[in-house]
Protein backbone atom coordinates (compact mmCIF):
# COMPACT_ATOMS: atom_id res chain seq x y z
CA UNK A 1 -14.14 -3.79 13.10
CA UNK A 2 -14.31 -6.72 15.56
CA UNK A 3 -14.69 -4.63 18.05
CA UNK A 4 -17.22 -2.63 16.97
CA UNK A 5 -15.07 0.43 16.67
CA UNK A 6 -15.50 1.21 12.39
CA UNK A 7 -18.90 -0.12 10.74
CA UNK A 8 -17.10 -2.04 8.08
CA UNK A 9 -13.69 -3.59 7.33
CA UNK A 10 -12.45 -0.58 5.09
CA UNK A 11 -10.32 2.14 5.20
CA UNK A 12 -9.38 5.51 2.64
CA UNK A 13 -6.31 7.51 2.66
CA UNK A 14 -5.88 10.70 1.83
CA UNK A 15 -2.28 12.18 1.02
CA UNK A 16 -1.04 15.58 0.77
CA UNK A 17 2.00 17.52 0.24
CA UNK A 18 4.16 19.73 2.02
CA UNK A 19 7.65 21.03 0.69
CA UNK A 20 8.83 21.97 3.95
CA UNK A 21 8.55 19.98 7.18
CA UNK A 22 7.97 21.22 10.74
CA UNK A 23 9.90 20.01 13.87
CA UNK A 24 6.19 20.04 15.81
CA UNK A 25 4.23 18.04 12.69
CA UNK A 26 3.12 18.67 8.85
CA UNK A 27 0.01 18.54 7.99
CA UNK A 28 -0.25 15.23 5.96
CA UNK A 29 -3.82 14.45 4.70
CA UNK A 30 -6.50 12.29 6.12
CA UNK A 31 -7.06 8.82 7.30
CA UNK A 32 -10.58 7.14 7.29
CA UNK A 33 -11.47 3.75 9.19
CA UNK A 34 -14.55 2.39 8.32
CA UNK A 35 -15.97 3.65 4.75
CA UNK A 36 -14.95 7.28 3.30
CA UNK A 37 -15.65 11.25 4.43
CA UNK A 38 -17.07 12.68 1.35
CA UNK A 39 -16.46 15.63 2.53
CA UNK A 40 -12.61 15.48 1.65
CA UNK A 41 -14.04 15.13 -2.27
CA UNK A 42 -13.60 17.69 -5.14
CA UNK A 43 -15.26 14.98 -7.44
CA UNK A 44 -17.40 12.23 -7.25
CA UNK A 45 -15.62 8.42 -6.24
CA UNK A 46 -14.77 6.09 -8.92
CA UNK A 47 -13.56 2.42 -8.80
CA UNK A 48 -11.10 0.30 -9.90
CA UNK A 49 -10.97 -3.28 -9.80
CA UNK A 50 -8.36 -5.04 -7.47
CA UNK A 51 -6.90 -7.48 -9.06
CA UNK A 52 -4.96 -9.45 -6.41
CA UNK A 53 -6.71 -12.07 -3.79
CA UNK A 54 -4.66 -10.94 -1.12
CA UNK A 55 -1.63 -9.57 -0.19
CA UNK A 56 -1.14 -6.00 -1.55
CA UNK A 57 -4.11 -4.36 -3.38
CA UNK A 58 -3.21 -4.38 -7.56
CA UNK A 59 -5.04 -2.72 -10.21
CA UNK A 60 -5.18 -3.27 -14.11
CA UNK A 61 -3.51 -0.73 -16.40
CA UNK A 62 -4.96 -0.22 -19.87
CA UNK A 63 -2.41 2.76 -20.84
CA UNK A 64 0.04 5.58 -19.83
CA UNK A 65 -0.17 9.02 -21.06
CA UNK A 66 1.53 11.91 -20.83
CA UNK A 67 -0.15 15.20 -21.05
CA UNK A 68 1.49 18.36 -22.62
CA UNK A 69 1.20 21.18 -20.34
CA UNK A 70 0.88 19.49 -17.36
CA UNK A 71 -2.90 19.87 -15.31
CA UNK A 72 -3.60 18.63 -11.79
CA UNK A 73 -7.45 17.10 -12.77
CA UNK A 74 -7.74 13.60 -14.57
CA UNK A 75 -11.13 15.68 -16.31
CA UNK A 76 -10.12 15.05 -19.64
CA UNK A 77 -12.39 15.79 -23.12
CA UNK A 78 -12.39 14.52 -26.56
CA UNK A 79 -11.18 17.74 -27.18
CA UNK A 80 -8.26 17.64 -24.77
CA UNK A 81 -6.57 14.42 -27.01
CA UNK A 82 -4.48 16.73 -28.80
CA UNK A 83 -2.14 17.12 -26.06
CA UNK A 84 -2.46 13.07 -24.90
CA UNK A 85 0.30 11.87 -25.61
CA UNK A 86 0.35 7.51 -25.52
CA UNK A 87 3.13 5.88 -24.54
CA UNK A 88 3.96 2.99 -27.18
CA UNK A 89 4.34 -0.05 -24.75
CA UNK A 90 2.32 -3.70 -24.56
CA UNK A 91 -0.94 -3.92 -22.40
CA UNK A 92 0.34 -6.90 -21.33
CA UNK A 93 4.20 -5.81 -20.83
CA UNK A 94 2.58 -2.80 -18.73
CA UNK A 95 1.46 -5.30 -16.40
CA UNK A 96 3.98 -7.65 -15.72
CA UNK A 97 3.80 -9.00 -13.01
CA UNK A 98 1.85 -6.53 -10.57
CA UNK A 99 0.67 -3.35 -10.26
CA UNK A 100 0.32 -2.80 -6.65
CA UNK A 101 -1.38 0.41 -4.59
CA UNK A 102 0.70 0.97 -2.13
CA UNK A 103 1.07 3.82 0.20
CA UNK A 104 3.93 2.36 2.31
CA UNK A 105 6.47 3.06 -1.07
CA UNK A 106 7.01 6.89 -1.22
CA UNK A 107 7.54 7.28 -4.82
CA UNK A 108 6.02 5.42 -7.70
CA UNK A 109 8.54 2.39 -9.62
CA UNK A 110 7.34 0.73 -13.17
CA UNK A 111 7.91 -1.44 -14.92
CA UNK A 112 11.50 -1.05 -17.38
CA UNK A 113 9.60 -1.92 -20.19
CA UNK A 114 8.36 1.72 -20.09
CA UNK A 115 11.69 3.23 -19.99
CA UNK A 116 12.21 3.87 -23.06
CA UNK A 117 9.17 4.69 -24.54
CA UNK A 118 8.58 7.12 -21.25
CA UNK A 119 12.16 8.86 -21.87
CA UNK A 120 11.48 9.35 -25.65
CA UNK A 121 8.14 11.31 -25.45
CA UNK A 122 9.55 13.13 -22.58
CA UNK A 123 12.68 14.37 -24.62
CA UNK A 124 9.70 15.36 -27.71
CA UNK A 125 7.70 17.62 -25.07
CA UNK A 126 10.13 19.28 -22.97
CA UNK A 127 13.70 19.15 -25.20
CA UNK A 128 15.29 17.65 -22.01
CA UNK A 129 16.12 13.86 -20.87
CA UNK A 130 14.40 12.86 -18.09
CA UNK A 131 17.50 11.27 -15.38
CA UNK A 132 16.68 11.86 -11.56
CA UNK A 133 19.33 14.47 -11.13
CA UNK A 134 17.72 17.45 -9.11
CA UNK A 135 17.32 20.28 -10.78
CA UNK A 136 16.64 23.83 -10.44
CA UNK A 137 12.55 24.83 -11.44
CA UNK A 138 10.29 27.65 -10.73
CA UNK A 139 6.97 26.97 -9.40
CA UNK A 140 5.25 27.85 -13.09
CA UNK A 141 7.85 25.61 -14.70
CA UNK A 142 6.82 22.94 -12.35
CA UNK A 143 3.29 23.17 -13.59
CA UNK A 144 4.35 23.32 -17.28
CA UNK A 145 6.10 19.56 -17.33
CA UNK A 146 4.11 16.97 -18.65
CA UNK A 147 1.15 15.28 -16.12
CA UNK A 148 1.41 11.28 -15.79
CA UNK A 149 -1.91 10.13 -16.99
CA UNK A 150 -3.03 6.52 -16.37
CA UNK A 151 -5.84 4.68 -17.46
CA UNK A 152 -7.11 2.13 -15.30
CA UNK A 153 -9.41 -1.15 -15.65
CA UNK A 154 -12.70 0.07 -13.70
CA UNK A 155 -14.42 -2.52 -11.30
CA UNK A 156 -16.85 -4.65 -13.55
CA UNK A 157 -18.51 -6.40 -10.28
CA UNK A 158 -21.97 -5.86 -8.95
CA UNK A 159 -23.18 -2.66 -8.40
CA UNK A 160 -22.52 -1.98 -4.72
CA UNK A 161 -25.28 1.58 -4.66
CA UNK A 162 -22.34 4.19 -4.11
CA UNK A 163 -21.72 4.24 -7.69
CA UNK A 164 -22.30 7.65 -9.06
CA UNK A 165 -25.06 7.54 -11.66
CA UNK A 166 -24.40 10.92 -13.54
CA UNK A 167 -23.18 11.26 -17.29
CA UNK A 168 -18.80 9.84 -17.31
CA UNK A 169 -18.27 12.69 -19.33
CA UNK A 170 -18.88 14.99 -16.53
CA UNK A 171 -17.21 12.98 -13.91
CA UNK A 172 -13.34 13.37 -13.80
CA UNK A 173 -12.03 10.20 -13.12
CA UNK A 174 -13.60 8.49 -16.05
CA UNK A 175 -12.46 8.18 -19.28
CA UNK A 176 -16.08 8.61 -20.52
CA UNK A 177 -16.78 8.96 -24.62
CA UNK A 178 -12.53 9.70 -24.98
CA UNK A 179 -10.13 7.91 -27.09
CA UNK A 180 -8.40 7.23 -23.39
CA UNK A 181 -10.42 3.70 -23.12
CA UNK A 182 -13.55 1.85 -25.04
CA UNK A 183 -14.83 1.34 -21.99
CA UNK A 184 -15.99 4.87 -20.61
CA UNK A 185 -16.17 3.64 -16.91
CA UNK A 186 -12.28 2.94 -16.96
CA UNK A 187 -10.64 4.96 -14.50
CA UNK A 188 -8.04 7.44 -15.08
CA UNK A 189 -5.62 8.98 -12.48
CA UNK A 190 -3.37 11.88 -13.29
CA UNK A 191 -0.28 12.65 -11.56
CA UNK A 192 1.01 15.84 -11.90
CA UNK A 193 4.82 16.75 -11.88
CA UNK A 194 3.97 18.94 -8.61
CA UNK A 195 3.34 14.94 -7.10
CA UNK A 196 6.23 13.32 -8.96
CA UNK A 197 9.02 15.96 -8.46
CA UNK A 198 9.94 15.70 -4.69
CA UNK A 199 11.75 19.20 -3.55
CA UNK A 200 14.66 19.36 -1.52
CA UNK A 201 15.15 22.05 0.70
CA UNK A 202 18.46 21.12 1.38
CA UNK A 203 19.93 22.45 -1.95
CA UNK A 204 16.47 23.77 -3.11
CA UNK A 205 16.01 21.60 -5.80
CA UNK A 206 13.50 19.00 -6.95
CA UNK A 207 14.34 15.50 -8.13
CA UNK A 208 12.16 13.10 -10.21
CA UNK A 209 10.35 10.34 -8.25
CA UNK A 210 8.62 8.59 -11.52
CA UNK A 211 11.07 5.69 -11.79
CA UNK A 212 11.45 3.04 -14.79
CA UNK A 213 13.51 0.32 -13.50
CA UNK A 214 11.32 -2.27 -12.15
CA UNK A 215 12.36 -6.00 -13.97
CA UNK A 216 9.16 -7.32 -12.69
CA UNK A 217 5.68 -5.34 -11.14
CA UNK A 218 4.94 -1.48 -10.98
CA UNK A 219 3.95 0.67 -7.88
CA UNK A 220 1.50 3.30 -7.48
CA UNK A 221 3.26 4.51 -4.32
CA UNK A 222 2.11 7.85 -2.23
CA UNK A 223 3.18 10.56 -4.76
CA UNK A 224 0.83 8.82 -7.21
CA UNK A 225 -1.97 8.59 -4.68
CA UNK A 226 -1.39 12.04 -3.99
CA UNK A 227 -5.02 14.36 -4.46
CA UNK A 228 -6.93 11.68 -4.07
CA UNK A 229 -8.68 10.02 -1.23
CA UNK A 230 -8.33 6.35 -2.15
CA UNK A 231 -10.42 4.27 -0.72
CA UNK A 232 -10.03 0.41 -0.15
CA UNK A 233 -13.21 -1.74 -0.31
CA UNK A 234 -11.62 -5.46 1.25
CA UNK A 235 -14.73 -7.30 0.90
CA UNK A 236 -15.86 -6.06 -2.24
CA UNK A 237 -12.47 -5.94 -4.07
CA UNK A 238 -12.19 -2.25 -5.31
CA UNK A 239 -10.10 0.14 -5.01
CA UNK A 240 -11.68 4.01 -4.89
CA UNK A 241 -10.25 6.82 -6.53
CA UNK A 242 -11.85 10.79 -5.79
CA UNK A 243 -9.88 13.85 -6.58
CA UNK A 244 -8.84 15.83 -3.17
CA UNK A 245 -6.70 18.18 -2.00
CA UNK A 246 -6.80 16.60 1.52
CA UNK A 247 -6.97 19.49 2.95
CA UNK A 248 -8.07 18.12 6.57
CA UNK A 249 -6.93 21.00 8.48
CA UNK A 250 -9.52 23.17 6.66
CA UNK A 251 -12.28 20.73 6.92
CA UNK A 252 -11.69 20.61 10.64
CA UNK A 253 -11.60 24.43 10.99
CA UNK A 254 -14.72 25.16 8.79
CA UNK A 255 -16.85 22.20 10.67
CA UNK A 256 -15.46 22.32 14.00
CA UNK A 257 -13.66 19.17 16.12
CA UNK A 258 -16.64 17.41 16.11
CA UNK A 259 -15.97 16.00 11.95
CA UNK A 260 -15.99 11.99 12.77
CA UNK A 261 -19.00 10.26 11.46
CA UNK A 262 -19.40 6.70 10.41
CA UNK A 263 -20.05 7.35 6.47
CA UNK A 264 -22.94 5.42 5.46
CA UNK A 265 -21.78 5.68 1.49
CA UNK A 266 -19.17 7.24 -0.64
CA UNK A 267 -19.30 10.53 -2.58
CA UNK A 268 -21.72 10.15 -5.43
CA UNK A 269 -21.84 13.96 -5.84
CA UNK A 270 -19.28 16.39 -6.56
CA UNK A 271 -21.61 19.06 -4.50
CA UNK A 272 -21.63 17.16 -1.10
CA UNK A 273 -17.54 17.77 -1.07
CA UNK A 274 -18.31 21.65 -1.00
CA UNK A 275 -18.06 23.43 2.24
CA UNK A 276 -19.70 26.49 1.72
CA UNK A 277 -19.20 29.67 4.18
CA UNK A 278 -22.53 30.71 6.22
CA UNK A 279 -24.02 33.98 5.02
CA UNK A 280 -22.40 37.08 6.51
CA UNK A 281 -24.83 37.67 10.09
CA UNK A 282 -25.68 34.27 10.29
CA UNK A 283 -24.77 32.07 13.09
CA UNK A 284 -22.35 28.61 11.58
CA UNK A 285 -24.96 25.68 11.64
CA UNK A 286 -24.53 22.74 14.56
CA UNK A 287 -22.93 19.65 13.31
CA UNK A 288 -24.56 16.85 14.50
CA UNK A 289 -22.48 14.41 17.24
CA UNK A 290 -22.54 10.90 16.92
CA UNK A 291 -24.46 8.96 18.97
CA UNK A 292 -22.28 7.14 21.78
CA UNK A 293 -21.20 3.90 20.36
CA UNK A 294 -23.21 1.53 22.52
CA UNK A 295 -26.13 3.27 21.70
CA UNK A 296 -25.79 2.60 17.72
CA UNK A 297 -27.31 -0.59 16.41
CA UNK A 298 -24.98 -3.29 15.30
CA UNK A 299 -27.11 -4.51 12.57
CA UNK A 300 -25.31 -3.74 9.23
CA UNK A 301 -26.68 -0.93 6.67
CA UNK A 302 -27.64 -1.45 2.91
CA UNK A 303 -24.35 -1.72 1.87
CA UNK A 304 -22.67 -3.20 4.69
CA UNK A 305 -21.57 -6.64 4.48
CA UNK A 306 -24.07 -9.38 5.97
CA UNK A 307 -21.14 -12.33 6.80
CA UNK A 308 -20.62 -11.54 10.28
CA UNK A 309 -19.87 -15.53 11.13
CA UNK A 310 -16.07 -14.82 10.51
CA UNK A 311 -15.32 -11.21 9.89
CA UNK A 312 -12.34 -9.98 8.32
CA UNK A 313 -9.48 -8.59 10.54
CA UNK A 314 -7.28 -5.70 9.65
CA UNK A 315 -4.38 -7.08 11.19
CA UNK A 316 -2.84 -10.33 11.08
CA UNK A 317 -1.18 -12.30 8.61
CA UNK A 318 -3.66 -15.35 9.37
CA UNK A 319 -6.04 -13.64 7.78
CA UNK A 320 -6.33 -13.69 4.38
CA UNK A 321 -7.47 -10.15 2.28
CA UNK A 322 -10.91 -11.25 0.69
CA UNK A 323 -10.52 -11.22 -3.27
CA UNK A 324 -10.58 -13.15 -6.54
CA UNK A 325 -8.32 -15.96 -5.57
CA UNK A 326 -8.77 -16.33 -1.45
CA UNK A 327 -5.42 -17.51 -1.07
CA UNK A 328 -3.17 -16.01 1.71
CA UNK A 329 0.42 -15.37 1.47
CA UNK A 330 3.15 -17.17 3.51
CA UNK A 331 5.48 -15.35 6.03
CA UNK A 332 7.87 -16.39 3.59
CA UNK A 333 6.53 -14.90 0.83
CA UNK A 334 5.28 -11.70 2.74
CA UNK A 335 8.89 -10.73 3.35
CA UNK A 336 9.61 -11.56 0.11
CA UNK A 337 7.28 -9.56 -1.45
CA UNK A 338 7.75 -6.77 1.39
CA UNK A 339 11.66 -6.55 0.33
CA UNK A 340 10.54 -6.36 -3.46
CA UNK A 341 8.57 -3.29 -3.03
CA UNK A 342 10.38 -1.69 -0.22
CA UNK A 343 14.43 -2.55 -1.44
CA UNK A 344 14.57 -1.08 -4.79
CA UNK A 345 18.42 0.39 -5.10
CA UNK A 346 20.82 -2.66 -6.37
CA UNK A 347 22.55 -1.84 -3.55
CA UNK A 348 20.19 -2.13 -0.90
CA UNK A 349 18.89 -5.38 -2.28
CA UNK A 350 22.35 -6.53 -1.90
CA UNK A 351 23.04 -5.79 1.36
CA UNK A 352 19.07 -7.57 2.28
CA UNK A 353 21.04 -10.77 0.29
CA UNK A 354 23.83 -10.63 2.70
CA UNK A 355 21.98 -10.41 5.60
CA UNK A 356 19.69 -13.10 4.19
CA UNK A 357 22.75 -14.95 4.09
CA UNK A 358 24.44 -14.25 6.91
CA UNK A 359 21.66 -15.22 9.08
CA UNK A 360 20.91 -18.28 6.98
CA UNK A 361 24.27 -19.14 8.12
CA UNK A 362 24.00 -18.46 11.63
CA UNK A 363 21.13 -21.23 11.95
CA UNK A 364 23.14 -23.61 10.18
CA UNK A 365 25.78 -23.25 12.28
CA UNK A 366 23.46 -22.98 15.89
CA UNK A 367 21.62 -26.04 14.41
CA UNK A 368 25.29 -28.03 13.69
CA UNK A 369 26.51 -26.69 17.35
CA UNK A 370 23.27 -28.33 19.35
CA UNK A 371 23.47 -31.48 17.21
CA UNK A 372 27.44 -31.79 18.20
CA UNK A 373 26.38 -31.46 21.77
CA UNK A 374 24.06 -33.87 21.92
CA UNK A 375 26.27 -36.51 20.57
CA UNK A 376 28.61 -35.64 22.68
CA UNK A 377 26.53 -35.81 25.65
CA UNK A 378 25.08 -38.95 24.41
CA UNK A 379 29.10 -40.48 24.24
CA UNK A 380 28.98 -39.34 28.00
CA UNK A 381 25.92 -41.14 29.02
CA UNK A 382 26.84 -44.31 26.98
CA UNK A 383 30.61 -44.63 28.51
CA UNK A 384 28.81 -44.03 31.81
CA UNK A 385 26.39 -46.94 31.71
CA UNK A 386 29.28 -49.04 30.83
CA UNK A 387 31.29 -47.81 33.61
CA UNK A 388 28.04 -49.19 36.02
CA UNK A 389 27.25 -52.45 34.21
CA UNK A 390 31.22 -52.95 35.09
CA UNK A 391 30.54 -51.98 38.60
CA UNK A 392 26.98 -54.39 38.59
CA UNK A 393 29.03 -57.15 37.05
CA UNK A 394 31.55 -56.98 40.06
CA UNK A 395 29.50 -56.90 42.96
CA UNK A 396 27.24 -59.78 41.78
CA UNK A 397 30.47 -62.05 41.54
CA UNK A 398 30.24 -65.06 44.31
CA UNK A 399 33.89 -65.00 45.28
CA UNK A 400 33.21 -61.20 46.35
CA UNK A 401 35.67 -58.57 46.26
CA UNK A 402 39.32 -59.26 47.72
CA UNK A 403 42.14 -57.59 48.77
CA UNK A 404 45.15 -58.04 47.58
CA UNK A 405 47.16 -58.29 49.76
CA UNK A 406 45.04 -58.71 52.60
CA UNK A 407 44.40 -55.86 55.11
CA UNK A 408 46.36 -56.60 58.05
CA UNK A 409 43.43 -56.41 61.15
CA UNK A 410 44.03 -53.97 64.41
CA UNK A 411 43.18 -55.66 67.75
């Protein structure tokens, strides 16, 4: 962004799955520098309010749900509350602590507090307790298990223009006129168990990657960002949410090589993420290159931001994520926070303690060895000036220096 390389300091992400990887490369999804390509969207982008200054990105969570007979789409009706299923657990206990976005953790970790109300309604719907042992499931069992629904505090700032202006009942990541949320601009995210069940085609089984352990904070990691292009707004605090199946590969073979466009706004139409076939007999229409970079003007667009006295940089800890508070984390406190989200296992958090530890104790120990050293060399220099002020004290005597006995002389 400094460099004039994206139009604005933002960035989506668009995650897919493969069960099987390839020694040459697996097609992974999308990344987008600089805005969003609406042309990844099955439905129109929603937003969520981030709720953290800086640091990680964190959202609000009003609820959990989980939906009998599973479903890919967050599209729910009033109709559809029948098989909604509420977990029984505090607004407030949901969120302790944070609830961070965060596509560096693979899987998704909440809070404890929703163990057990999580474990009983999934014993009522499937007649099994839910453990992370892996387990043996056909593909239409797989789409039968219940779908992790989550309602989601929507952003509540200014209206940016990218906001899509059609009817929340239509639009399926809002709760809309549901019992899901008062508020029918809340966002809701669904995770289905073909996200949170992670196969392994070593014993060609799938395990459970919806854990309940956390003591403090939850994390929407990458299986819970899964069919969606998130999108993160830095300047504007928000967090984007529009169903996907991030099918890039596709997208580049329908529309050619030449795909990269700075996007001016996000999807506010569920049509524009269509990519509809030509007509048989007629020739594929041109897609338009971008001008050459030094051609485009540098003056901002409608919904660009207008601060360009000290822009924000994407990397570097000395610069702080714009937000709610402004505040900017410590290096301390980054590696803190890095090893709370990335060393979950008891285990592995022990051996980052011993480490911690042992390295803790190696400065001690370095610091104790120079300050020995210099004591010592400062004993050395002392007994050494005493030595000369000795030597000073016996050449300026007036009797001089005398042998005893004399030196017998040669002639």
């Amino acid at each position: 962004h400094l460099k004039n390389a994206i139009p604005r300091p933002e960035f989506s992400l668009c995650f897919s799955r493969s069960n099987e990887a390839a020694r040459d490369g697996t097609g992974a999804g999308a990344m987008t520098l600089g805005g969003v390509d609406p042309r990844l969207h099955m439905s129109p982008m929603v937003f969520a309010k981030n709720v953290k200054g800086s640091g990680f990105y964190a959202v609000h969570l009003k609820s959990v749900y989980l939906r009998e007979g599973g479903g890919v789409s967050a599209q729910t009706a009033q109709a559809d509350m029948g098989r909604m299923h509420k977990l029984a657990i505090d607004e407030n206990q949901l969120n302790r602590g944070n609830v961070i976005v965060d596509s560096g953790t693979t899987d998704s970790y909440f809070t404890s507090a929703l163990a057990g109300p999580f474990k009983k309604k999934w014993k009522e719907l499937t007649g099994k307790d839910y453990n992370h042992n892996p387990v043996s499931l056909t593909p239409e069992q797989i789409d039968a298990l219940p779908t992790i629904v989550l309602v989601i505090s929507g952003y509540d700032g200014e209206n940016v223009g990218d906001e899509p202006n059609g009817d929340p009942n239509t639009i399926a990541n809002y709760a809309g006129d549901t019992d899901l949320s008062a508020n029918p601009r809340d966002i809701v995210v669904a995770i289905p168990a073909a996200h949170y069940m992670e196969y392994d085609p070593d014993n060609k089984k799938f395990v459970p990657r919806f854990y309940t352990e956390e003591s403090s904070g939850s994390v929407l990691g990458a299986n819970a960002m899964m069919g969606h292009d998130v999108y993160f707004d830095i300047e504007r605090s928000r967090i984007g949410f529009a169903e996907s199946n991030c099918d890039y590969v596709s997208l580049l073979m329908s529309e050619g090589t030449s795909i990269s466009k700075a996007p001016n706004t996000v999807s506010t139409n569920a049509e524009s993420a269509k990519t509809e076939a030509p007509p048989e007999g007629q020739n594929e229409p041109e897609v338009e290159e971008n001008p050459p970079l030094d051609e485009t003007s540098n003056e901002p667009g409608p919904d660009q931001s207008q601060n360009n006295e000290n822009p924000y940089e994407l990397f570097g800890n000395e610069k702080p994520m714009q937000g709610e508070g402004g505040g900017k984390l410590s290096w301390a406190e980054e590696i803190l926070e890095d090893m709370k989200h990335e060393c979950r296992s008891t285990g592995c958090r022990g051996v980052a303690g011993m480490f911690i530890l042992v390295a803790v104790a190696m400065v001690v120990a370095g610091i104790r060895r120079t300050m020995a050293r210099r004591r010592v060399a400062q004993q050395y220099q002392e007994a050494g000036l005493e030595i000369t002020d000795l030597a000073l004290s016996s050449d300026s005597d007036d009797e001089g220096y005398v042998d005893e006995p004399p030196m017998p002389q040669i002639t």
